[in-house]
Protein backbone atom coordinates (compact mmCIF):
# COMPACT_ATOMS: atom_id res chain seq x y z
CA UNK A 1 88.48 399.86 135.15
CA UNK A 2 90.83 400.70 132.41
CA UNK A 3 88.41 401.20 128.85
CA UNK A 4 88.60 398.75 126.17
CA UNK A 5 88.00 399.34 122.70
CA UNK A 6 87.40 396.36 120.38
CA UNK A 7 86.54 396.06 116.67
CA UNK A 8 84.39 394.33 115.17
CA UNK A 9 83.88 393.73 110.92
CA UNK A 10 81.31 391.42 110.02
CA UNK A 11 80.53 390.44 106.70
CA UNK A 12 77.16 389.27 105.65
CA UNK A 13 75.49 387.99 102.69
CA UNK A 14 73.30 391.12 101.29
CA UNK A 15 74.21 393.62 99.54
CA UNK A 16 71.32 394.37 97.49
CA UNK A 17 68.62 395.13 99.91
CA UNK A 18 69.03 398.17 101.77
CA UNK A 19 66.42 397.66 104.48
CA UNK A 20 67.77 393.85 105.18
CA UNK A 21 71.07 395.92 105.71
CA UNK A 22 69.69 398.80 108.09
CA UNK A 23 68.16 396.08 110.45
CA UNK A 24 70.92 394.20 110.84
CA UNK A 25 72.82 397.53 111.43
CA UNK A 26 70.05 398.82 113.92
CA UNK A 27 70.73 395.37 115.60
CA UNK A 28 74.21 395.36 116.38
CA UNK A 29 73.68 399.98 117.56
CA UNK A 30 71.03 398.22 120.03
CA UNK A 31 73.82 397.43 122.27
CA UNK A 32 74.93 400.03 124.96
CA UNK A 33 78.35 401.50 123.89
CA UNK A 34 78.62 400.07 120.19
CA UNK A 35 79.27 402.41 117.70
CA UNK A 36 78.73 401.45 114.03
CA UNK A 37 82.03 403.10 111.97
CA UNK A 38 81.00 402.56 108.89
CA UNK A 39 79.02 400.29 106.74
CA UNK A 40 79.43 399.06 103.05
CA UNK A 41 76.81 397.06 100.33
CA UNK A 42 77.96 395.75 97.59
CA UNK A 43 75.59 394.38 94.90
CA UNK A 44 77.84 392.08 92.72
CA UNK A 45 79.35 390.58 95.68
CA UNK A 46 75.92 390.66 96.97
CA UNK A 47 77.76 391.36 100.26
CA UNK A 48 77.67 394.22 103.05
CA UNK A 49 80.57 395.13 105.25
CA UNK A 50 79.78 396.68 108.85
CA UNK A 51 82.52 398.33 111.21
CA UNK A 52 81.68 398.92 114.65
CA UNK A 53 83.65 399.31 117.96
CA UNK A 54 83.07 399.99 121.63
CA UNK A 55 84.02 397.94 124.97
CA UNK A 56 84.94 393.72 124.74
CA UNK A 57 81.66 392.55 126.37
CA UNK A 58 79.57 394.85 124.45
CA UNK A 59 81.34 394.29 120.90
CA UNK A 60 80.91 390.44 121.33
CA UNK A 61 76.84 391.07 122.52
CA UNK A 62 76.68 393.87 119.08
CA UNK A 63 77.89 390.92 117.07
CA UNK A 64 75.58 387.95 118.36
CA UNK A 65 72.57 390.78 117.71
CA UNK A 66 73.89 391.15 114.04
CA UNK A 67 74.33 388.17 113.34
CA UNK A 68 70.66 387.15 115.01
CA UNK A 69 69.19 389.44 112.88
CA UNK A 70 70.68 388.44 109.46
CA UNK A 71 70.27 385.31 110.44
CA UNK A 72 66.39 386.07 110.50
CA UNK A 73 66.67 388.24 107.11
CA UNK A 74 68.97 386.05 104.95
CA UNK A 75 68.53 382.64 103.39
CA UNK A 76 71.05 381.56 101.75
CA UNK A 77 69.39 378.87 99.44
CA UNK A 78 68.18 382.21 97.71
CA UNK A 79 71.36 383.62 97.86
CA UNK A 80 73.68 384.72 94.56
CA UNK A 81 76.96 386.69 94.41
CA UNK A 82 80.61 386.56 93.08
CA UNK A 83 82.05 386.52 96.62
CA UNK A 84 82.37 382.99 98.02
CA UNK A 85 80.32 382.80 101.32
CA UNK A 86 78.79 379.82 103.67
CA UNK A 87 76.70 381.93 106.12
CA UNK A 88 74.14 384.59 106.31
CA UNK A 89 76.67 386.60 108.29
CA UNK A 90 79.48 384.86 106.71
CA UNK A 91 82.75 386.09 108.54
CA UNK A 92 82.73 387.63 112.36
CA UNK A 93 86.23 388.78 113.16
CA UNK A 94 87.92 390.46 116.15
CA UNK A 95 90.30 393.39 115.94
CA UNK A 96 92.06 394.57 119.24
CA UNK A 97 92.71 398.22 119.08
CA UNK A 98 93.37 399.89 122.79
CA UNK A 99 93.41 397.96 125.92
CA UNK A 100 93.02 394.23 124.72
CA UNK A 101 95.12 391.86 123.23
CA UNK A 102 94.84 389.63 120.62
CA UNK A 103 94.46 386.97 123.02
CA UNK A 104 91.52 388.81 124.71
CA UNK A 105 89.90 388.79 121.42
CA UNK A 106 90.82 385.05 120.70
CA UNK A 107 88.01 384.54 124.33
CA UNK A 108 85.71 386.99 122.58
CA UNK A 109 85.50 385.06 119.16
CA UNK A 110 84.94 381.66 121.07
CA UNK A 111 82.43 383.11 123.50
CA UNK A 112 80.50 384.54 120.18
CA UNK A 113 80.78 381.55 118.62
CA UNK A 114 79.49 379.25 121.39
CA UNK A 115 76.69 381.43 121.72
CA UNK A 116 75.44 381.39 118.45
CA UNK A 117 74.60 378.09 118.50
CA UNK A 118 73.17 378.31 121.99
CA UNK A 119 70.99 381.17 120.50
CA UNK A 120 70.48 380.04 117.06
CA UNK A 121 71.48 376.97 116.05
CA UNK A 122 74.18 378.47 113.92
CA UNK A 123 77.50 376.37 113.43
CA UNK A 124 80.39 378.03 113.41
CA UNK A 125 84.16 377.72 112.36
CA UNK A 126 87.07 379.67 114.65
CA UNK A 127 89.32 380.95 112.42
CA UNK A 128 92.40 383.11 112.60
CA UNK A 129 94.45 384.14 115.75
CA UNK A 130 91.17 382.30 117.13
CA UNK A 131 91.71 378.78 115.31
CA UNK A 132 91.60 374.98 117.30
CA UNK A 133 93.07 373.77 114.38
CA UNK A 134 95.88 374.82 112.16
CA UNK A 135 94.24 373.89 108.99
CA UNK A 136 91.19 376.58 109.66
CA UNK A 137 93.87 379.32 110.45
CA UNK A 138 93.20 381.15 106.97
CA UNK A 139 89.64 381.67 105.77
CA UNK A 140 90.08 380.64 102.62
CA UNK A 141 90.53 376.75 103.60
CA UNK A 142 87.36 377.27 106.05
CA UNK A 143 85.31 379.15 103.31
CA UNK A 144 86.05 375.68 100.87
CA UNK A 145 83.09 374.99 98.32
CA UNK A 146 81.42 378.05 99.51
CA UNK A 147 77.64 377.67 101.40
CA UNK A 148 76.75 374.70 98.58
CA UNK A 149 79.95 372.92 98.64
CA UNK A 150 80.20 372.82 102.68
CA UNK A 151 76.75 371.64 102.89
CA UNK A 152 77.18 368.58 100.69
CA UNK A 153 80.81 367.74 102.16
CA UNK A 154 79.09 368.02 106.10
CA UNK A 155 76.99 364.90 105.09
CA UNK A 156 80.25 362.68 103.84
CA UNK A 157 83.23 364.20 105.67
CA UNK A 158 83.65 364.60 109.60
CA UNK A 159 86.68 366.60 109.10
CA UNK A 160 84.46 369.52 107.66
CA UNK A 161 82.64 368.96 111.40
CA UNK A 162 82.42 373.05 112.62
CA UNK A 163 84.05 373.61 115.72
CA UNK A 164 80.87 374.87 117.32
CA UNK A 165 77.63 372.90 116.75
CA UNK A 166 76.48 369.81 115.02
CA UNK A 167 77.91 368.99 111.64
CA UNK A 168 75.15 370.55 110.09
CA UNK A 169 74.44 373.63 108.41
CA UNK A 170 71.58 376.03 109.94
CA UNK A 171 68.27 375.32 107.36
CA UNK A 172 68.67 379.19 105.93
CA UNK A 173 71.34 380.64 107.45
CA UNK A 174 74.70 378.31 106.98
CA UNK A 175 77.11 378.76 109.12
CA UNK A 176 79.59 380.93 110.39
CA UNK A 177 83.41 382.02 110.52
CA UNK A 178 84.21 383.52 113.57
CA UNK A 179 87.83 384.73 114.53
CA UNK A 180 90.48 387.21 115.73
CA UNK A 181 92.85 389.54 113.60
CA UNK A 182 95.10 392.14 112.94
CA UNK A 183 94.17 395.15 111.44
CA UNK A 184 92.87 393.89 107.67
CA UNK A 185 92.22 395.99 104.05
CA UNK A 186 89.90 395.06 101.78
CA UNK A 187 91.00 396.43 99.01
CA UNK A 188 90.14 395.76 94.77
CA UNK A 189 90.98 396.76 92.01
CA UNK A 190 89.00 397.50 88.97
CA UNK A 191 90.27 396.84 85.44
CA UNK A 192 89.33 398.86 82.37
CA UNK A 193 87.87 395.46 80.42
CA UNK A 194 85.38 392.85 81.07
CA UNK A 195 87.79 390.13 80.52
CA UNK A 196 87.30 387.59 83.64
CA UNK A 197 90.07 384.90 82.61
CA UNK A 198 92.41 388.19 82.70
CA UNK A 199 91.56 389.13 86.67
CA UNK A 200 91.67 385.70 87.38
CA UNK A 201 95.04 384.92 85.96
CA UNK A 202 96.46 388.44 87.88
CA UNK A 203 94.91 387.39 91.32
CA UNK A 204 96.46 384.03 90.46
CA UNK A 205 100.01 385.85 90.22
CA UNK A 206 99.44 388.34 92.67
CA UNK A 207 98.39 386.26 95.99
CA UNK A 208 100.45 384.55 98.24
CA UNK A 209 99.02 381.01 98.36
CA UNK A 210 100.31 381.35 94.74
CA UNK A 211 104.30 382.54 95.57
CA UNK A 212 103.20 385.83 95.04
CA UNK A 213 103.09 388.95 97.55
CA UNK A 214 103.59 388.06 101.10
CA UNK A 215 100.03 388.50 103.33
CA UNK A 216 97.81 389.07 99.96
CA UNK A 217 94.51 387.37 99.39
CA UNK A 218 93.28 387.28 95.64
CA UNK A 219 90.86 386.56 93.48
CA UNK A 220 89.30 387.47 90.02
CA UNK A 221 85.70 388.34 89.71
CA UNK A 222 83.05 389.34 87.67
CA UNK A 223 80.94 392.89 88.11
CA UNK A 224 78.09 392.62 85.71
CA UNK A 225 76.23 395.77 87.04
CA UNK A 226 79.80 397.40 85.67
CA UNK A 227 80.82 394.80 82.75
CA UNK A 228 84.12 395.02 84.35
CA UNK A 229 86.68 392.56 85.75
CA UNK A 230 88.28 393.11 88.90
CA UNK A 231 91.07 391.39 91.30
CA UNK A 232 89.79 391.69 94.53
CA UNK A 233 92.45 391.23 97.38
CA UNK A 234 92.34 391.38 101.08
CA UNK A 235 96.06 392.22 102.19
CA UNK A 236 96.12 390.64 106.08
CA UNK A 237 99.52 392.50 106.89
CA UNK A 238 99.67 395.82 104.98
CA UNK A 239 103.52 396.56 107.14
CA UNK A 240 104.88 393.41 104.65
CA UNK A 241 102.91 394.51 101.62
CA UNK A 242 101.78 397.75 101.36
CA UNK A 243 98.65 399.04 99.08
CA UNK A 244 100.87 400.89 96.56
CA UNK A 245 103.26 397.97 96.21
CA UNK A 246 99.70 395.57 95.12
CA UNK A 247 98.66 398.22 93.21
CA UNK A 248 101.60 398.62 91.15
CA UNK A 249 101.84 395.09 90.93
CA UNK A 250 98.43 394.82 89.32
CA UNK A 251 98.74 397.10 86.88
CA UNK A 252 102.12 395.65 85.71
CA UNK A 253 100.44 392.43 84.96
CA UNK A 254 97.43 394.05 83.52
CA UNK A 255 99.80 395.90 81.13
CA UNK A 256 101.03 392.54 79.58
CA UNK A 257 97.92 392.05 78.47
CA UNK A 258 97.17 395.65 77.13
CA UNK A 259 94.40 396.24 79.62
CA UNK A 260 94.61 399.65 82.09
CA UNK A 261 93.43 399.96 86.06
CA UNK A 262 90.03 401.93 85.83
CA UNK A 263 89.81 402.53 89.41
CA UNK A 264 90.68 401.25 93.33
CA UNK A 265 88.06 400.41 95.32
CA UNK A 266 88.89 400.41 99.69
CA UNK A 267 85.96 398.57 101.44
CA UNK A 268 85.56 399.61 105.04
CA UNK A 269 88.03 401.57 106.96
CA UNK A 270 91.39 402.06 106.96
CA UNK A 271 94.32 402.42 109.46
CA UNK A 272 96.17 405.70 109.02
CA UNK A 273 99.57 403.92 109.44
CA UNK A 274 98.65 402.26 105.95
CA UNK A 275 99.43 404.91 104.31
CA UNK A 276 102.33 405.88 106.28
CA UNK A 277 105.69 405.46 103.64
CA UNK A 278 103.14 405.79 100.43
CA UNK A 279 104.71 407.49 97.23
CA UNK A 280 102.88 410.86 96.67
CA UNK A 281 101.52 409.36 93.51
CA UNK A 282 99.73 406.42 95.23
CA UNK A 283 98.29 409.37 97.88
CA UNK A 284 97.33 411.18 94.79
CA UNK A 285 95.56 408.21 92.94
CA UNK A 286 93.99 406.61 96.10
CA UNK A 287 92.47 410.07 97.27
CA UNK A 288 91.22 408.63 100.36
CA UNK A 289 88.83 411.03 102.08
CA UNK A 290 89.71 411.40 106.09
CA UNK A 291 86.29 409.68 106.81
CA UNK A 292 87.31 406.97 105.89
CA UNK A 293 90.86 406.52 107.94
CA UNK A 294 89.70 404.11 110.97
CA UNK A 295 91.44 406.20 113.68
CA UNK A 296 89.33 409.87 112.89
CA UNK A 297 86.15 407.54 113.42
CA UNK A 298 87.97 405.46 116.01
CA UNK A 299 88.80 409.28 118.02
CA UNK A 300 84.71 409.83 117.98
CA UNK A 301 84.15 406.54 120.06
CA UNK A 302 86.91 407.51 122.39
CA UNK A 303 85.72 410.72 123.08
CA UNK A 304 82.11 409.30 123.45
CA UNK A 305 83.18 406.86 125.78
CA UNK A 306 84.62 409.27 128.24
């Protein structure tokens, strides 16, 4: 049989407590063949990012462990961070990388999904390449009112109905937004002043739900460990907007208002070919280390898998 290689990059709703983190992590490496890439916390998001890959059936089983396990370690009526969120393991997306298509991962995402509630009781919305409806396509219209707004709407509005499960949000644990994608970058950027209304105004200009860059999600937040703005962007096609074209971008519309880029942040992994075409000065600012470009930790899996 021809090998498959599938990845997987939950989010979930703790970034602040390391051990909650290394379960959930231990969870999802339970399953034969997984391999966990990489893994990021975050404690103003209050948010962790895992990467793992390995065969379709095995990626799909890795993510229903994960996501059993937060669900165990995560409540989310306790639950505080700048990132808007409505589950314990908040966003479960597919990636096909050799071997699969993004229809292959489209079955995985609804097989996950159907199984969580089996499991756990845990609604969940398909989102995505994997969406029933064209309305829940981006996450942003699915992730609406966050965990506290969703809740209230479920009791008034049928349309906010999941597309797995009862329209009801698990006691502790919320709900879910599972899916199928291309290649994604999660990718922020700091400014050098603690001026909210000013990231909030750039990630207004920047995004393209707003007429600005093509395939770039923004928003302005708040780091209080840091006292420091940021715009923090997902770009969901980095071929039509690439990094150093947001970057530059940003800091253009910071520099209106006098205010300087302290630093880029890159959460998770990322594809070599986004860097591909970069200006040397964007190589030279980013100074991404090779551990962290998806296909050096992608080769590992490959070889192990041989």
């Amino acid at each position: 049989m021809p090998r498959t290689l599938v990845e997987c990059v939950p989010n979930f709703s703790e970034g602040r407590n390391a051990a909650k983190v290394s379960e959930i992590v231990a969870a999802i490496c339970s399953v034969p063949g997984v391999f966990v890439l990489d893994h990021e916390m975050d404690q103003d998001h209050n948010r962790s990012v895992v990467t793992f890959a390995g065969p379709s059936e095995a990626v799909g089983d890795a993510a229903i462990r994960g996501t059993g396990r937060a669900i165990e370690l995560i409540d989310m009526n306790r639950h505080t961070g700048v990132h808007p969120r409505i589950g314990a393991a908040d966003v479960v997306p597919f990636v096909p990388v050799e071997g699969v298509s993004m229809t292959d991962c489209v079955h995985i995402a609804h097989r996950v999904a159907r199984q969580l509630w089996r499991r756990y009781h845990l609604p969940s919305y398909l989102y995505g390449e994997a969406a029933l409806r064209p309305d829940r396509v981006r996450m942003a219209s699915v992730r609406r009112g966050g965990y506290e707004g969703l809740r209230d709407e479920l009791r008034v509005n049928p349309d906010r109905a999941p597309d797995f499960g009862e329209p009801r949000l698990h006691p502790t644990a919320g709900a879910a937004a599972v899916g199928a994608r291309k290649f994604l970058i999660a990718y922020n950027v700091n400014l050098a002043s603690s001026d909210i209304e000013i990231a909030r105004r750039i990630a207004t200009l920047v995004r393209a739900s707003s007429g600005g860059l093509p395939c770039v999600q923004a928003m302005g937040v708040m780091l209080e460990s840091r006292n420091q703005a940021q715009v923090s962007m997902n770009l969901t096609d980095f071929d039509q907007t690439p990094m150093h074209v947001v970057y530059e971008a940003v800091r253009r519309e910071a520099a209106l208002y006098g205010v300087a880029i302290a630093e880029m942040e890159i959460v998770g992994l990322i594809p070599r070919r986004a860097l591909d075409g970069a200006p040397q000065w964007f190589l030279d600012l980013a100074r991404i280390p090779p551990a962290l470009i998806l296909e050096n930790r992608l080769s590992e899996v490959v070889r192990a898998l041989k």
